[in-house]
PDB file of N, CA and C in Angstrom:
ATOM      1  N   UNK A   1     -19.371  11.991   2.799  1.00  0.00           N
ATOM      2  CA  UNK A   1     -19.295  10.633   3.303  1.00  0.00           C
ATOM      3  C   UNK A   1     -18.148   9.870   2.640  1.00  0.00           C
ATOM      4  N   UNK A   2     -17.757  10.030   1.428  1.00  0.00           N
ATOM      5  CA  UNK A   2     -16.674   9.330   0.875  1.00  0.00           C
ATOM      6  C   UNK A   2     -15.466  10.247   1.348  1.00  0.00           C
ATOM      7  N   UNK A   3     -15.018  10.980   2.017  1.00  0.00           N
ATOM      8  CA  UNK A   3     -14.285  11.433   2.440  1.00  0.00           C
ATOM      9  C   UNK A   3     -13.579  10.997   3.288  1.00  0.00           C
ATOM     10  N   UNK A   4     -14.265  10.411   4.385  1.00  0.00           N
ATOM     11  CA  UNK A   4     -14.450   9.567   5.379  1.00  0.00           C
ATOM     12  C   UNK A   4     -13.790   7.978   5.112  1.00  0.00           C
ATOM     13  N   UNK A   5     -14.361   7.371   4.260  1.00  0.00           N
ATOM     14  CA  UNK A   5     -13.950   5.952   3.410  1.00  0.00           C
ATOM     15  C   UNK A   5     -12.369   5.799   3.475  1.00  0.00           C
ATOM     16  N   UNK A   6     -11.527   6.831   2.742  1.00  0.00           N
ATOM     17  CA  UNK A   6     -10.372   6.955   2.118  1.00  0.00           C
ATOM     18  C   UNK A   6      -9.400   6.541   3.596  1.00  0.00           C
ATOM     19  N   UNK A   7      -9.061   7.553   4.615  1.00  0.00           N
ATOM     20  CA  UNK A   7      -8.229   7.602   5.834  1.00  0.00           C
ATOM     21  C   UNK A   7      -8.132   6.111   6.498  1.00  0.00           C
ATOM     22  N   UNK A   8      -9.432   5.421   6.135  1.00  0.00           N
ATOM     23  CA  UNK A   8      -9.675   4.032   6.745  1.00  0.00           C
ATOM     24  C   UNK A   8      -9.314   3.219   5.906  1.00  0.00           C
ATOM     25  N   UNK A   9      -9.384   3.188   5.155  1.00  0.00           N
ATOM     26  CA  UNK A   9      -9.284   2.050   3.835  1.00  0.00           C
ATOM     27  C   UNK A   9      -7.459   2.341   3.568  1.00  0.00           C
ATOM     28  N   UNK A  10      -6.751   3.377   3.570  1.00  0.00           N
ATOM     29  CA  UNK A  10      -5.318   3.408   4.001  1.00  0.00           C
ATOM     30  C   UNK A  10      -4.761   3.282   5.248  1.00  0.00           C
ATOM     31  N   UNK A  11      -5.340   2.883   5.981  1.00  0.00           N
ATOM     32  CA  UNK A  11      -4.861   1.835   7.147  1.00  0.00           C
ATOM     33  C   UNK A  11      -4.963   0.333   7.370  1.00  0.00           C
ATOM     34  N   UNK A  12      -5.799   0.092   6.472  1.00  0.00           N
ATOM     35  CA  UNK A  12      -6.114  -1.406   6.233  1.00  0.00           C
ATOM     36  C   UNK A  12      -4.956  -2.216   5.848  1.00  0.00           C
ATOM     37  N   UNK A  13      -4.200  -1.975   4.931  1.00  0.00           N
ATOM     38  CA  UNK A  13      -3.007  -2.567   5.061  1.00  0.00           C
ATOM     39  C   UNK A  13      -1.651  -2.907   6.039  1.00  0.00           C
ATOM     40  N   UNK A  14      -1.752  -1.572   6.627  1.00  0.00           N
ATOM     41  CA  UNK A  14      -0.686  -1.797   7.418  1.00  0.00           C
ATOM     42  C   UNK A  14      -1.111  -2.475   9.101  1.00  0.00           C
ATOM     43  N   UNK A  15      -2.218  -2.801   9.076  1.00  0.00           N
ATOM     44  CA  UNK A  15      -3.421  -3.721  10.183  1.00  0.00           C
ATOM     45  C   UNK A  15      -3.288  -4.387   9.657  1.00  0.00           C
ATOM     46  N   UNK A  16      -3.490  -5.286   8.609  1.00  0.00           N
ATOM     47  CA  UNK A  16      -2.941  -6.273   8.083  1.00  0.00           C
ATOM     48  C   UNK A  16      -1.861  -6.885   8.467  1.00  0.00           C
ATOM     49  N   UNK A  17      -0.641  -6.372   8.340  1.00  0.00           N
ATOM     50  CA  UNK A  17       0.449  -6.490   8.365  1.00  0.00           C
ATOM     51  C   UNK A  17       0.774  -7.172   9.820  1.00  0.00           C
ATOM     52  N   UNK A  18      -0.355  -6.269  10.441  1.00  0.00           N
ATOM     53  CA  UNK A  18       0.348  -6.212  12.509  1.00  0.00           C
ATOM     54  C   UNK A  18      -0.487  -7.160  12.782  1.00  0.00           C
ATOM     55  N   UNK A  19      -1.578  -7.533  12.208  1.00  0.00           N
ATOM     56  CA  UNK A  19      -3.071  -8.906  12.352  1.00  0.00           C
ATOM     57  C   UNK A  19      -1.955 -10.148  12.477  1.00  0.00           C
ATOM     58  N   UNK A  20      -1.480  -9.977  11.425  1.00  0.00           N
ATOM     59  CA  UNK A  20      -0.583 -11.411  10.734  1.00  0.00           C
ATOM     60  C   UNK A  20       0.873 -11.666  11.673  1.00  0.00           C
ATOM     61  N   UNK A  21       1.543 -10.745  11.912  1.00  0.00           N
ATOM     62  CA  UNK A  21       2.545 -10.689  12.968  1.00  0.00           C
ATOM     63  C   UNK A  21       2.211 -10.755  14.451  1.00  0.00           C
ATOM     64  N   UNK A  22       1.290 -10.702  14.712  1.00  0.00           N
ATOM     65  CA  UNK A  22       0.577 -10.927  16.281  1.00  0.00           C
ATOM     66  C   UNK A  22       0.311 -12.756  16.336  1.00  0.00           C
ATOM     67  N   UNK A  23      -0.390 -12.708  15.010  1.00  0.00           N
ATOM     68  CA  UNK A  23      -0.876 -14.243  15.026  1.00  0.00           C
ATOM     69  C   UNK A  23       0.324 -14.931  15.001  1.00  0.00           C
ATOM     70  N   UNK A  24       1.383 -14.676  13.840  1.00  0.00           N
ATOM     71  CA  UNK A  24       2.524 -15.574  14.221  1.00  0.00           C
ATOM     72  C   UNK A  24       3.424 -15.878  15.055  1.00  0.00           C
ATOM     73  N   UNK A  25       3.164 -14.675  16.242  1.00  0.00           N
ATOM     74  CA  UNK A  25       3.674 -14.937  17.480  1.00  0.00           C
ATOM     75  C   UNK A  25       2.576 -16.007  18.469  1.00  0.00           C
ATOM     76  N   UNK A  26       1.508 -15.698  18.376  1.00  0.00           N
ATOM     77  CA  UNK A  26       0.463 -16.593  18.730  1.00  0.00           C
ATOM     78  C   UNK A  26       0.661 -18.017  18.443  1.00  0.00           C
ATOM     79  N   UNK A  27       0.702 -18.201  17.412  1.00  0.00           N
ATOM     80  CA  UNK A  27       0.616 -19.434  16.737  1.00  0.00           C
ATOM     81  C   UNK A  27       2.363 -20.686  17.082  1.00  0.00           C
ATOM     82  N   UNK A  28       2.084 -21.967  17.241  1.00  0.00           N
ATOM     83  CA  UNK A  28       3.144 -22.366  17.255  1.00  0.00           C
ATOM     84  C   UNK A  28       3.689 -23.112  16.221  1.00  0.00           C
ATOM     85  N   UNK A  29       4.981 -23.518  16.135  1.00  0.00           N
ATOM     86  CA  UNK A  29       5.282 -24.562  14.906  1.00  0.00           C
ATOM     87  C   UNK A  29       4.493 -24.052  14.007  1.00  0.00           C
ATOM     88  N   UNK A  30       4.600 -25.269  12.678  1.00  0.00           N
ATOM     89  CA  UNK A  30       3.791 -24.641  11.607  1.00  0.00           C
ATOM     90  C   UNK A  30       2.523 -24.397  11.353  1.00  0.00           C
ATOM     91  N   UNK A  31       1.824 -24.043  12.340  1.00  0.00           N
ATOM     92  CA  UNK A  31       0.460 -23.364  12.272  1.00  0.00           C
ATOM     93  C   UNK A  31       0.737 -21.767  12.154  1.00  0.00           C
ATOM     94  N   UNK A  32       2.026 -21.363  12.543  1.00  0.00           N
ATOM     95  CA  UNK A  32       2.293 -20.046  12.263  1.00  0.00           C
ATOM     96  C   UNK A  32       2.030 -19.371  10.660  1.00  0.00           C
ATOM     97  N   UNK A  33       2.852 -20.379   9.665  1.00  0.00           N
ATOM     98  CA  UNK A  33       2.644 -20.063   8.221  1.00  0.00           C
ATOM     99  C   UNK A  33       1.136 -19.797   7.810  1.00  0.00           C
ATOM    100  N   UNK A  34       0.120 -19.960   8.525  1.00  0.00           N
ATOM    101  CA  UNK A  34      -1.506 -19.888   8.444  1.00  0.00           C
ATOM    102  C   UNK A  34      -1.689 -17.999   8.471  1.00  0.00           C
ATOM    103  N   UNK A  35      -0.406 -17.391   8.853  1.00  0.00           N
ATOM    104  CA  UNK A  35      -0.488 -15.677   8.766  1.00  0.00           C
ATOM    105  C   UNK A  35       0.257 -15.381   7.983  1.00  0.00           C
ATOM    106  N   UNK A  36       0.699 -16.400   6.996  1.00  0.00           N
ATOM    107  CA  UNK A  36       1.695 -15.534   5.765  1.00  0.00           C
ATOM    108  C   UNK A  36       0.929 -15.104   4.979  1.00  0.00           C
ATOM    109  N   UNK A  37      -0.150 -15.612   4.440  1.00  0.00           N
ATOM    110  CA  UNK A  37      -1.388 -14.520   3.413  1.00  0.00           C
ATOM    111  C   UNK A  37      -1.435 -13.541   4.025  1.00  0.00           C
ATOM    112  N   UNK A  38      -1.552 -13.405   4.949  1.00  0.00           N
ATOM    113  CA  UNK A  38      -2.501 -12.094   5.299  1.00  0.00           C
ATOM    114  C   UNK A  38      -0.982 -11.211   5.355  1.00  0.00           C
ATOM    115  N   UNK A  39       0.250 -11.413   5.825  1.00  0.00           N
ATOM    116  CA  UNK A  39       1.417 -10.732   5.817  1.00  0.00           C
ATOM    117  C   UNK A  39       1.720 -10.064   4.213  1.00  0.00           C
ATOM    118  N   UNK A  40       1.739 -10.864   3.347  1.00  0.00           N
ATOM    119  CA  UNK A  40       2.346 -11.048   1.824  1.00  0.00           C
ATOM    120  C   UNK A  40       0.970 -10.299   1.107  1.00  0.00           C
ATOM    121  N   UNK A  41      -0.440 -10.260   1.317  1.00  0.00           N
ATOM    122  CA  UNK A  41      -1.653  -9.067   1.100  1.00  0.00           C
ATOM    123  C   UNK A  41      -0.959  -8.023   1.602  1.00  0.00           C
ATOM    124  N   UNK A  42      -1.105  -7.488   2.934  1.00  0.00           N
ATOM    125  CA  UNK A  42      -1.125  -6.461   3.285  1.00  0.00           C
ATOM    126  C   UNK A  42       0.160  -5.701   2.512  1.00  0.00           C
ATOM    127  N   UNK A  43       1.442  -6.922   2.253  1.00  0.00           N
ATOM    128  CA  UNK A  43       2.694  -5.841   2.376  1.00  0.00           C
ATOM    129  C   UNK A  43       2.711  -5.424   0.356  1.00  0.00           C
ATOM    130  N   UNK A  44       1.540  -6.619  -0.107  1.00  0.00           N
ATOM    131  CA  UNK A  44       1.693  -6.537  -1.785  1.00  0.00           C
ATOM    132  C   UNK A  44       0.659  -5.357  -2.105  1.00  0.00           C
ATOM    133  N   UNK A  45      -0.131  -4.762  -0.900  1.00  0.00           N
ATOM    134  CA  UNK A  45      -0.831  -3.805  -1.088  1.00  0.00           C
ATOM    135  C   UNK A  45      -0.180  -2.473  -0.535  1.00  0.00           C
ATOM    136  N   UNK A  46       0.615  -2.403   0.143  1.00  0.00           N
ATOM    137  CA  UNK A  46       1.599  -1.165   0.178  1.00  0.00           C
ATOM    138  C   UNK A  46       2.758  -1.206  -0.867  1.00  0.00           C
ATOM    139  N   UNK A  47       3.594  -2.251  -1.680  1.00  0.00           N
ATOM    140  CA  UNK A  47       4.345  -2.046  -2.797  1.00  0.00           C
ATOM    141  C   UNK A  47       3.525  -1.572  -3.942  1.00  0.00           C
ATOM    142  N   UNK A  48       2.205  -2.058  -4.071  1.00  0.00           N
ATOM    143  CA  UNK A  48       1.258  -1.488  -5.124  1.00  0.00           C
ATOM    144  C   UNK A  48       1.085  -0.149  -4.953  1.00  0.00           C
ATOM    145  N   UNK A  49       0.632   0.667  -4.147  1.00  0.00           N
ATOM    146  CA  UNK A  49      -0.096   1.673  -3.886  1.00  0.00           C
ATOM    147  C   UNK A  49       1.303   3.015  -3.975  1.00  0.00           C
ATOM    148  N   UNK A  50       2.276   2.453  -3.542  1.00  0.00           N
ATOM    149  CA  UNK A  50       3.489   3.088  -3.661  1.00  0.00           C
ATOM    150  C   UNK A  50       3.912   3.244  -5.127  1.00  0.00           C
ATOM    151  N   UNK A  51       4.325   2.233  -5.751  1.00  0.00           N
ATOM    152  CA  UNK A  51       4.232   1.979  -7.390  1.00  0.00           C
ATOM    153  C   UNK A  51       3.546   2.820  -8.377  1.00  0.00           C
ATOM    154  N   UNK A  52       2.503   2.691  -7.928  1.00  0.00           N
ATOM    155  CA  UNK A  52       1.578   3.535  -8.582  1.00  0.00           C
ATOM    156  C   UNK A  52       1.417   4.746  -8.256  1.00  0.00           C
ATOM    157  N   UNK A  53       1.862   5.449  -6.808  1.00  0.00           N
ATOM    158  CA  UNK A  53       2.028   6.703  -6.458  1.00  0.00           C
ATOM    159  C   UNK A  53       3.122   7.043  -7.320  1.00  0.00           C
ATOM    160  N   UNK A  54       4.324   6.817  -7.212  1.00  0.00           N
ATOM    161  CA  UNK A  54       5.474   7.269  -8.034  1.00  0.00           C
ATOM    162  C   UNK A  54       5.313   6.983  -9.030  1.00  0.00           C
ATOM    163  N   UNK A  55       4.055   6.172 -10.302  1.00  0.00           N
ATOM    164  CA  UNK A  55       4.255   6.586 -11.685  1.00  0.00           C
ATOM    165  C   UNK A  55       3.237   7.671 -11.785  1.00  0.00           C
ATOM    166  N   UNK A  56       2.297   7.982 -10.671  1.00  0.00           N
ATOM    167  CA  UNK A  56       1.380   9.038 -11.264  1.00  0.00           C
ATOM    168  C   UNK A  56       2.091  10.417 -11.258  1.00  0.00           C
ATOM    169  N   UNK A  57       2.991  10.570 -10.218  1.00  0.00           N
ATOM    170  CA  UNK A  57       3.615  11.751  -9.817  1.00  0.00           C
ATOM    171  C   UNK A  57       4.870  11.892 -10.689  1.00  0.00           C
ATOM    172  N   UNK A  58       5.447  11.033 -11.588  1.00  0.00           N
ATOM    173  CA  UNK A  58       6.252  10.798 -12.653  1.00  0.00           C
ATOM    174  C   UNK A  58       5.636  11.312 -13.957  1.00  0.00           C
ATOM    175  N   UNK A  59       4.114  10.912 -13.975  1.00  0.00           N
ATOM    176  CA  UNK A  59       3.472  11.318 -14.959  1.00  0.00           C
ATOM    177  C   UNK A  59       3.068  12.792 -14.714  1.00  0.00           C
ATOM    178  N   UNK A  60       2.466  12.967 -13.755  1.00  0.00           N
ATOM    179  CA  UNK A  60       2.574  14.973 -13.793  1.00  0.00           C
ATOM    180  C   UNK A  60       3.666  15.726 -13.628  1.00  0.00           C
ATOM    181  N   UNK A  61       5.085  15.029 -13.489  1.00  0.00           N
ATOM    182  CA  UNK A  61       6.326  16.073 -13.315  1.00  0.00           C
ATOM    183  C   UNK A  61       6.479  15.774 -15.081  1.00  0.00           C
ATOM    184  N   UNK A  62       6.579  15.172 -15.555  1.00  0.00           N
ATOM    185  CA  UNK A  62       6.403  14.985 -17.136  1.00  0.00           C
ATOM    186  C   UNK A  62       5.335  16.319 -17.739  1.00  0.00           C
ATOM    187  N   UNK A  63       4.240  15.830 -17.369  1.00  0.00           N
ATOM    188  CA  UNK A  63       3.366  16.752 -17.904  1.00  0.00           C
ATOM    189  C   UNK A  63       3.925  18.487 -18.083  1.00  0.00           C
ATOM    190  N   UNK A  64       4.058  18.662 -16.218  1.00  0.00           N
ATOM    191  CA  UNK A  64       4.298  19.699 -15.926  1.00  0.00           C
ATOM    192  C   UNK A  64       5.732  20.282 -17.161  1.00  0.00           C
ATOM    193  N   UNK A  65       7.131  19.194 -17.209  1.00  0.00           N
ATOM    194  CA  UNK A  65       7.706  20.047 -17.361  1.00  0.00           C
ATOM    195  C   UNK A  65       7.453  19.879 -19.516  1.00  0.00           C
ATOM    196  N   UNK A  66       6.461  19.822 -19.747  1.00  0.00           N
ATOM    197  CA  UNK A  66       5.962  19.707 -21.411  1.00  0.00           C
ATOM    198  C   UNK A  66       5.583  20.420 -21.457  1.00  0.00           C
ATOM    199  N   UNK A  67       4.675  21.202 -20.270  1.00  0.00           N
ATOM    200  CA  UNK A  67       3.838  22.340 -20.473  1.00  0.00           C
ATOM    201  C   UNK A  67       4.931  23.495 -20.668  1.00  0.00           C
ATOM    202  N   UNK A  68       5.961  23.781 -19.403  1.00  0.00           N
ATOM    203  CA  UNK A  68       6.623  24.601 -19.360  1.00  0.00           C
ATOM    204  C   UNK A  68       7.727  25.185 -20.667  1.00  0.00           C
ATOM    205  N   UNK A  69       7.894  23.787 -21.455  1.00  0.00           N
ATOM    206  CA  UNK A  69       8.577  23.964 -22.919  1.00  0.00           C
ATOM    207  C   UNK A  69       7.679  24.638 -23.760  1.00  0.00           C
ATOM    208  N   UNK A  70       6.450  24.474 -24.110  1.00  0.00           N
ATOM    209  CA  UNK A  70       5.372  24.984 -24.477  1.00  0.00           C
ATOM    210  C   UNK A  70       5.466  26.379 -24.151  1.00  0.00           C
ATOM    211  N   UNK A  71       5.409  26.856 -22.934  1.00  0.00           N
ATOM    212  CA  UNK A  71       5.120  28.503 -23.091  1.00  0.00           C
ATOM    213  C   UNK A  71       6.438  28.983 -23.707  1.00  0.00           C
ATOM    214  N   UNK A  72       7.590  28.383 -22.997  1.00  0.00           N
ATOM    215  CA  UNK A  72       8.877  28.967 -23.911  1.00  0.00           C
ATOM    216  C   UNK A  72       8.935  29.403 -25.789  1.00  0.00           C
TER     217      UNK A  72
END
């Protein structure tokens, strides 16, 4: 069942993104700015998730190449 969770919960952001850009076409004058949260969430939750992908994968090419000095 948590398997399931993950595929959905990484689409949530970028629905976000298209929620908030639909509305600001919707919306006129400055009632539009009423979809910049939800724009500036969605897009601060894909710079996060990215961020943190490339230090974890920074941190196991590290690992990896410590180990490899090690058997040498």
């Amino acid at each position: 069942m948590k398997r399931l969770g993950r595929p959905w919960l990484s689409l949530a952001p970028p629905l976000l993104i298209l929620l908030a850009i639909l509305a600001l076409f919707q919306r006129q004058g400055s009632d539009g700015l009423q979809s910049l949260p939800a724009f500036l969430v969605g897009a601060g939750l894909i710079v996060h998730s990215a961020v943190g992908r490339r230090r974890r994968r920074r941190q196991l090419l590290l690992a990896l190449r410590g180990s490899d000095s090690e058997e040498s």
